[in-house]
Protein backbone atom coordinates (compact mmCIF):
# COMPACT_ATOMS: atom_id res chain seq x y z
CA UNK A 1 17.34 3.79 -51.08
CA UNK A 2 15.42 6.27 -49.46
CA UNK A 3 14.11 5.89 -45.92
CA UNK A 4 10.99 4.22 -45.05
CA UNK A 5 7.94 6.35 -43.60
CA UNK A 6 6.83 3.76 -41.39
CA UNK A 7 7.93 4.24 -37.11
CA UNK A 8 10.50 1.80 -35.78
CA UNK A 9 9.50 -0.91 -33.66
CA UNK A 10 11.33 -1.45 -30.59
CA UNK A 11 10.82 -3.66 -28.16
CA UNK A 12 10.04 -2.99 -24.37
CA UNK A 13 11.02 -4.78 -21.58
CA UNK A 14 8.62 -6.48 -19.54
CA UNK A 15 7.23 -4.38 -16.54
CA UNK A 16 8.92 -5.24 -13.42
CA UNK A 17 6.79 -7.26 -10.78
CA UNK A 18 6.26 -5.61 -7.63
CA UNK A 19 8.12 -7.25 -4.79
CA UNK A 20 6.87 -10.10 -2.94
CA UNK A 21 5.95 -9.43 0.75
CA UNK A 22 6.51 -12.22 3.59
CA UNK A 23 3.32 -13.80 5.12
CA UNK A 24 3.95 -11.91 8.00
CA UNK A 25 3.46 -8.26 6.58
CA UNK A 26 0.56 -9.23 4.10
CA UNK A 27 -1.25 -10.89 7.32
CA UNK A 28 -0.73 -6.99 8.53
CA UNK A 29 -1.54 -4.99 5.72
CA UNK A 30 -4.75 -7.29 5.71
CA UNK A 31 -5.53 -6.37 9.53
CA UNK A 32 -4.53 -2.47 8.90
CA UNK A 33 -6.91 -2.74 5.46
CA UNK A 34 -9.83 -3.77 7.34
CA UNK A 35 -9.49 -1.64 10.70
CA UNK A 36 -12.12 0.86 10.86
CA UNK A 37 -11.08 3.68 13.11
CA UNK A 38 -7.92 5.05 14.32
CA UNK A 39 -7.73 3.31 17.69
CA UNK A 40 -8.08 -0.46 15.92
CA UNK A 41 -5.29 1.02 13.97
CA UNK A 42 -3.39 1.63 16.70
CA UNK A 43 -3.88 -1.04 18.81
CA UNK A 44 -2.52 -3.41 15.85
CA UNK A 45 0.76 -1.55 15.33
CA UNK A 46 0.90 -1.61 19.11
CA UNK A 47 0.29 1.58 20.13
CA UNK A 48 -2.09 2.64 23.01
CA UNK A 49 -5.61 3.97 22.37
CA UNK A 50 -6.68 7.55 21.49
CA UNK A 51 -8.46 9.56 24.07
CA UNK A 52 -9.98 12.64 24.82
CA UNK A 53 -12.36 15.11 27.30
CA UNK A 54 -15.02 14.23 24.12
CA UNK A 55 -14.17 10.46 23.44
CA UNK A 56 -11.44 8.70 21.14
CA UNK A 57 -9.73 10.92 18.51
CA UNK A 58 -10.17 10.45 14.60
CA UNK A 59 -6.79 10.58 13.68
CA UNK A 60 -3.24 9.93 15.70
């Protein structure tokens, strides 16, 4: 018999879920996600505030 013109079909696994994150880490990705300027940012991951001679800085 000759072979047959029509592709294979294989089957592909399932796409792997991304991994779960404790409450703890969402609750801070939620808080990071929603801080507006550099200096909420840092005062969430604990660090202290941005200054300058012309006012807070933009980026750490």
């Amino acid at each position: 018999m000759s072979n047959s013109p029509l592709p294979r079909v294989t089957e592909r696994p399932a796409a792997p879920k991304p991994p779960r994150l404790d409450t703890a880490t969402e609750q801070l990705v939620e808080r990071l996600r929603s801080a507006r300027t550099a200096n909420e940012m840092a005062e969430i991951v604990g660090l202290k505030p941005i200054k300058g001679r012309s006012g807070p800085k933009i980026a750490y």
